[in-house]
Protein backbone atom coordinates (compact mmCIF):
# COMPACT_ATOMS: atom_id res chain seq x y z
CA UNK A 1 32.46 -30.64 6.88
CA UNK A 2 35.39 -28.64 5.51
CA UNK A 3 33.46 -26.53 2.80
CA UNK A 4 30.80 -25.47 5.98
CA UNK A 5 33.65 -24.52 7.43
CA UNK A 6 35.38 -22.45 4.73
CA UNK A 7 32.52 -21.56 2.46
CA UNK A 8 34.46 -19.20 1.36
CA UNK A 9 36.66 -22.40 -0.20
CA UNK A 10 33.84 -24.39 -2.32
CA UNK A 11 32.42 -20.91 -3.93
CA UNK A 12 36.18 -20.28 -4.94
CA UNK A 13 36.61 -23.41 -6.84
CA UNK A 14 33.01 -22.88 -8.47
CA UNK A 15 33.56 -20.18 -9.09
CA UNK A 16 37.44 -20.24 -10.80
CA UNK A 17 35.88 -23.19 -13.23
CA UNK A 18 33.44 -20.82 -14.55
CA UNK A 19 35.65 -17.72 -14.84
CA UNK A 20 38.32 -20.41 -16.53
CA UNK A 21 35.24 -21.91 -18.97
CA UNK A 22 34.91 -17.73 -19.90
CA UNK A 23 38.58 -16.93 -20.24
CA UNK A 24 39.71 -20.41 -21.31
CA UNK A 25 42.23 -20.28 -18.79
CA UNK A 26 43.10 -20.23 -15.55
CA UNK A 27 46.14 -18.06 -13.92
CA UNK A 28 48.65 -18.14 -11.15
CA UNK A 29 49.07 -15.50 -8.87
CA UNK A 30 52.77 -14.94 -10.68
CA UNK A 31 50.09 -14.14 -13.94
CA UNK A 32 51.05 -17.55 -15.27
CA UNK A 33 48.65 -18.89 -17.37
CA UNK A 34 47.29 -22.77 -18.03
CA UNK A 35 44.75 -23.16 -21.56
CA UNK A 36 42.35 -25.58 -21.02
CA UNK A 37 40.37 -25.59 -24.08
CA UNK A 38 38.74 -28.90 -23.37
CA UNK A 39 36.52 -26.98 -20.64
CA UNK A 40 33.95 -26.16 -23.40
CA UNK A 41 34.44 -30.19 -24.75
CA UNK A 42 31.29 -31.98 -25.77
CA UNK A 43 33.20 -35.07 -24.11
CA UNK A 44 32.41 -35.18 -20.44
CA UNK A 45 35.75 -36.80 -19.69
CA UNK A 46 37.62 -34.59 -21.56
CA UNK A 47 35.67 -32.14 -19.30
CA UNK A 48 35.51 -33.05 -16.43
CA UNK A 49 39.42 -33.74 -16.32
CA UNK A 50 40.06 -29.78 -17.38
CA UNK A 51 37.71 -28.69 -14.72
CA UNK A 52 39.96 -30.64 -12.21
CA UNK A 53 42.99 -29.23 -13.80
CA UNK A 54 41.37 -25.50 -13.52
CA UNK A 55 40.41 -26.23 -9.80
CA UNK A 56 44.27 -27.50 -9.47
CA UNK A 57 46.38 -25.05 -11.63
CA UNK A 58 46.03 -22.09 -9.48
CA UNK A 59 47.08 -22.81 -6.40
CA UNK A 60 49.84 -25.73 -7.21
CA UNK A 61 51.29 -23.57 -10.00
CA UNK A 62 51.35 -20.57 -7.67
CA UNK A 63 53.38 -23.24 -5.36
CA UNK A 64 55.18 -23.95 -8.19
CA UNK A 65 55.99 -20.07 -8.88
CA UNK A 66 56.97 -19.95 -5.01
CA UNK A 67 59.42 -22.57 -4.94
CA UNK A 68 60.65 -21.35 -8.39
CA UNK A 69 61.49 -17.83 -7.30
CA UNK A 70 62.80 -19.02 -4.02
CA UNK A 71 65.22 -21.45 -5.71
CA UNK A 72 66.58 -18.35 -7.99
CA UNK A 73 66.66 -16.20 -4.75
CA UNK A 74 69.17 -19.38 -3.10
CA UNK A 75 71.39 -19.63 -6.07
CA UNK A 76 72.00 -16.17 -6.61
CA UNK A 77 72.98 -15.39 -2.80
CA UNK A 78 75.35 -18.39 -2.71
CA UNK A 79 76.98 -17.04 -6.47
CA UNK A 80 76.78 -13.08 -4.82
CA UNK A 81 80.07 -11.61 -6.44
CA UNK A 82 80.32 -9.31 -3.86
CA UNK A 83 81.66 -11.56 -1.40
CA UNK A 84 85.07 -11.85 -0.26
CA UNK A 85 85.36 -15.31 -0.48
CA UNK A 86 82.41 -16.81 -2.47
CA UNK A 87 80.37 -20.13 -1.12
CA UNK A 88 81.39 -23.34 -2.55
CA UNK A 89 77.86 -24.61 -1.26
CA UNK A 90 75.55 -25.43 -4.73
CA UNK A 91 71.90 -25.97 -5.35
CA UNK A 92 71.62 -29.36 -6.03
CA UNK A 93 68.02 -29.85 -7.05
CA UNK A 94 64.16 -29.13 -5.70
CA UNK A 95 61.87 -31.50 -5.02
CA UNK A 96 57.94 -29.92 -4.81
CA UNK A 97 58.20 -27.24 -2.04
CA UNK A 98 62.10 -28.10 -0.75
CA UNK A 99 65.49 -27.13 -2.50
CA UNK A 100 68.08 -29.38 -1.19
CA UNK A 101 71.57 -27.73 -1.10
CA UNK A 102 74.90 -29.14 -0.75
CA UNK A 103 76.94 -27.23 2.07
CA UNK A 104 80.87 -26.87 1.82
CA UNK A 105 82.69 -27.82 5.25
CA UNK A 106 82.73 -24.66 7.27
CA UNK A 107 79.68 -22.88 5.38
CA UNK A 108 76.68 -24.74 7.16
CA UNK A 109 75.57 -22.06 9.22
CA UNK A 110 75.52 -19.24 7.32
CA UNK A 111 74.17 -21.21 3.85
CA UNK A 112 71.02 -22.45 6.51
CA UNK A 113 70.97 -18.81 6.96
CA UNK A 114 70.73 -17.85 4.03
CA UNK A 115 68.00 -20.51 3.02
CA UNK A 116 65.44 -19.86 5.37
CA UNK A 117 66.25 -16.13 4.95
CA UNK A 118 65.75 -16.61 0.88
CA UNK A 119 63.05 -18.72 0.56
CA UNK A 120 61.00 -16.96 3.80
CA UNK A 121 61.24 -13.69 1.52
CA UNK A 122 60.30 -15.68 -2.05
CA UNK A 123 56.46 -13.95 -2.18
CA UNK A 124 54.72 -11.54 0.17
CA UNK A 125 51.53 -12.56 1.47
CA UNK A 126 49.43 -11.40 4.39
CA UNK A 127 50.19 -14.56 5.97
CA UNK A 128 53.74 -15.67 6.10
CA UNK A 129 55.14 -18.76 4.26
CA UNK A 130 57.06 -20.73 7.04
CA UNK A 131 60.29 -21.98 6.01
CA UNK A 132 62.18 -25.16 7.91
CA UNK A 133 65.57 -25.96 7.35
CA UNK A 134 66.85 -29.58 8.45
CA UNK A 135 70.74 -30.76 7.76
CA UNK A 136 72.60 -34.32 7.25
CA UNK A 137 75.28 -35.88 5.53
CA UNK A 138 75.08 -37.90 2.92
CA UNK A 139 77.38 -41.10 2.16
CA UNK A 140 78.90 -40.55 -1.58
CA UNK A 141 80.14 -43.63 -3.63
CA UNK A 142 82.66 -44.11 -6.15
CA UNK A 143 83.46 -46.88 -7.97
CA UNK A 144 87.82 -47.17 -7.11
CA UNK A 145 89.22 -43.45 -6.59
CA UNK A 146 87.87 -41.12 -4.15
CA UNK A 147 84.37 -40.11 -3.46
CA UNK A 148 82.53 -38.12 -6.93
CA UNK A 149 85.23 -40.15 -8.77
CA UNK A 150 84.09 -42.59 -10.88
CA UNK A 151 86.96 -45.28 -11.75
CA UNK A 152 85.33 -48.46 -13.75
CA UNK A 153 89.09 -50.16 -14.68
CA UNK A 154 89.32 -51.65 -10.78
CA UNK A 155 85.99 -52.33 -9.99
CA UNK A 156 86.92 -51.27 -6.64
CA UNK A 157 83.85 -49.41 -4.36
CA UNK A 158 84.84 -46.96 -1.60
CA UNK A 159 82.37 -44.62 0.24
CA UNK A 160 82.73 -41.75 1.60
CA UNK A 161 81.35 -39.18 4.40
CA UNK A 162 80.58 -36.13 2.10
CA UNK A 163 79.57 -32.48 3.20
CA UNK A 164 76.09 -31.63 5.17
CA UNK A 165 72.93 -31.37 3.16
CA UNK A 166 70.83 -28.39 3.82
CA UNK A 167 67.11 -29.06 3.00
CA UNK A 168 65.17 -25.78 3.03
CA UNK A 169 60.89 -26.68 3.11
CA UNK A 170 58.11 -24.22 2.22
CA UNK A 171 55.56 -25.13 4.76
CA UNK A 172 52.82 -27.44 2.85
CA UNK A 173 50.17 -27.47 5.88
CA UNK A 174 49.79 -23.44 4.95
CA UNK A 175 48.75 -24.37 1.49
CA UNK A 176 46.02 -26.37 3.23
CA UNK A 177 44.69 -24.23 5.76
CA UNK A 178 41.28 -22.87 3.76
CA UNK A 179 41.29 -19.47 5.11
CA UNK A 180 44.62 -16.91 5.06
CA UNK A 181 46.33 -17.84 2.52
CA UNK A 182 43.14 -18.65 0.24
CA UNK A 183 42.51 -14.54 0.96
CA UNK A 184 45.96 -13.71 -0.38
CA UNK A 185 45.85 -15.99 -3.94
CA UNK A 186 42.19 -15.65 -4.53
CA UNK A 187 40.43 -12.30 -5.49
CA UNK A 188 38.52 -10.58 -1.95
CA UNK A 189 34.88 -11.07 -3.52
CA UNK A 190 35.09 -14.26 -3.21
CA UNK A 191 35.77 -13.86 0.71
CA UNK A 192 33.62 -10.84 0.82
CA UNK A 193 36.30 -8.85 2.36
């Protein structure tokens, strides 16, 4: 089974319930913090649901942290004032572990660039987070006018080919793994190195 496997694994998550149950939280490897009170809770659903949240809070807020510093990293290279001629390629949003990025006609290499380049250096772990980058187009609609114009007097609807999307992924199958990265986000005692 998987906890035979890593060991190391199943005496982690014992082990972070109890030290939560102590501290009456658990942490992120950022040194974000989650209170779960109800750990101590006379109500075992009430417990049992905060012991689930202290198993989870660790490692998806550390995600969370990840894909939060990466995004900053993104948006600030794109905005760098230093540059001759500044990107008109934006953030557009994140979704879990990807940022999706619109890219201005011309700037799709060098914006994928500086994606994977961003993101790859958001944390640094013994083992490296892989980054993927995939690109597309997206069809924009507008109601009458041109495309990200919004006319509602004709009614009319016109579509239109808009610039390539730039989706940059933190790899989720190294969040999985039960061994290298565990070492990195969880203290060495625990993996006896």
């Amino acid at each position: 089974s998987y906890f035979q496997r890593f060991g190391g694994v199943k005496r982690y998550l014992d082990e972070v319930v109890e030290q939560a149950r102590r501290d009456g939280y658990t942490s992120t490897v950022f040194g974000r913090r989650r209170y779960l009170p109800e750990l101590t809770s006379d109500n075992r659903v009430a417990r049992e649901n905060a012991e689930r949240a202290a198993l989870n809070a660790p490692i998806q807020g550390t995600a969370a942290d990840i894909i939060k510093v990466a995004m900053i990293r993104v948006d600030a290279a794109l905005n760098d004032a230093s540059r001759d001629q500044p990107f008109q390629s934006r953030v557009l949003l994140q979704v879990h572990d990807e940022l999706v990025v619109e890219v201005a006609p011309g700037e799709l290499e060098q914006v994928q660039a500086i994606v994977e380049e961003e993101m790859d250096r958001a944390i640094t772990l013994r083992v490296p987070l892989e980054v993927s980058a995939g690109t597309g187009t997206y069809v924009a609609a507008s109601i009458g006018g041109t495309a990200g114009e919004v006319d509602l007097g004709d009614g009319e609807c016109s579509y239109d080919t808009a610039a390539a999307v730039v989706v940059g992924d933190l790899a989720a199958d190294t969040w999985t793994t039960g061994g290298e990265l565990m070492d990195d986000l969880l203290p060495s005692a625990v993996f006896g190195s």
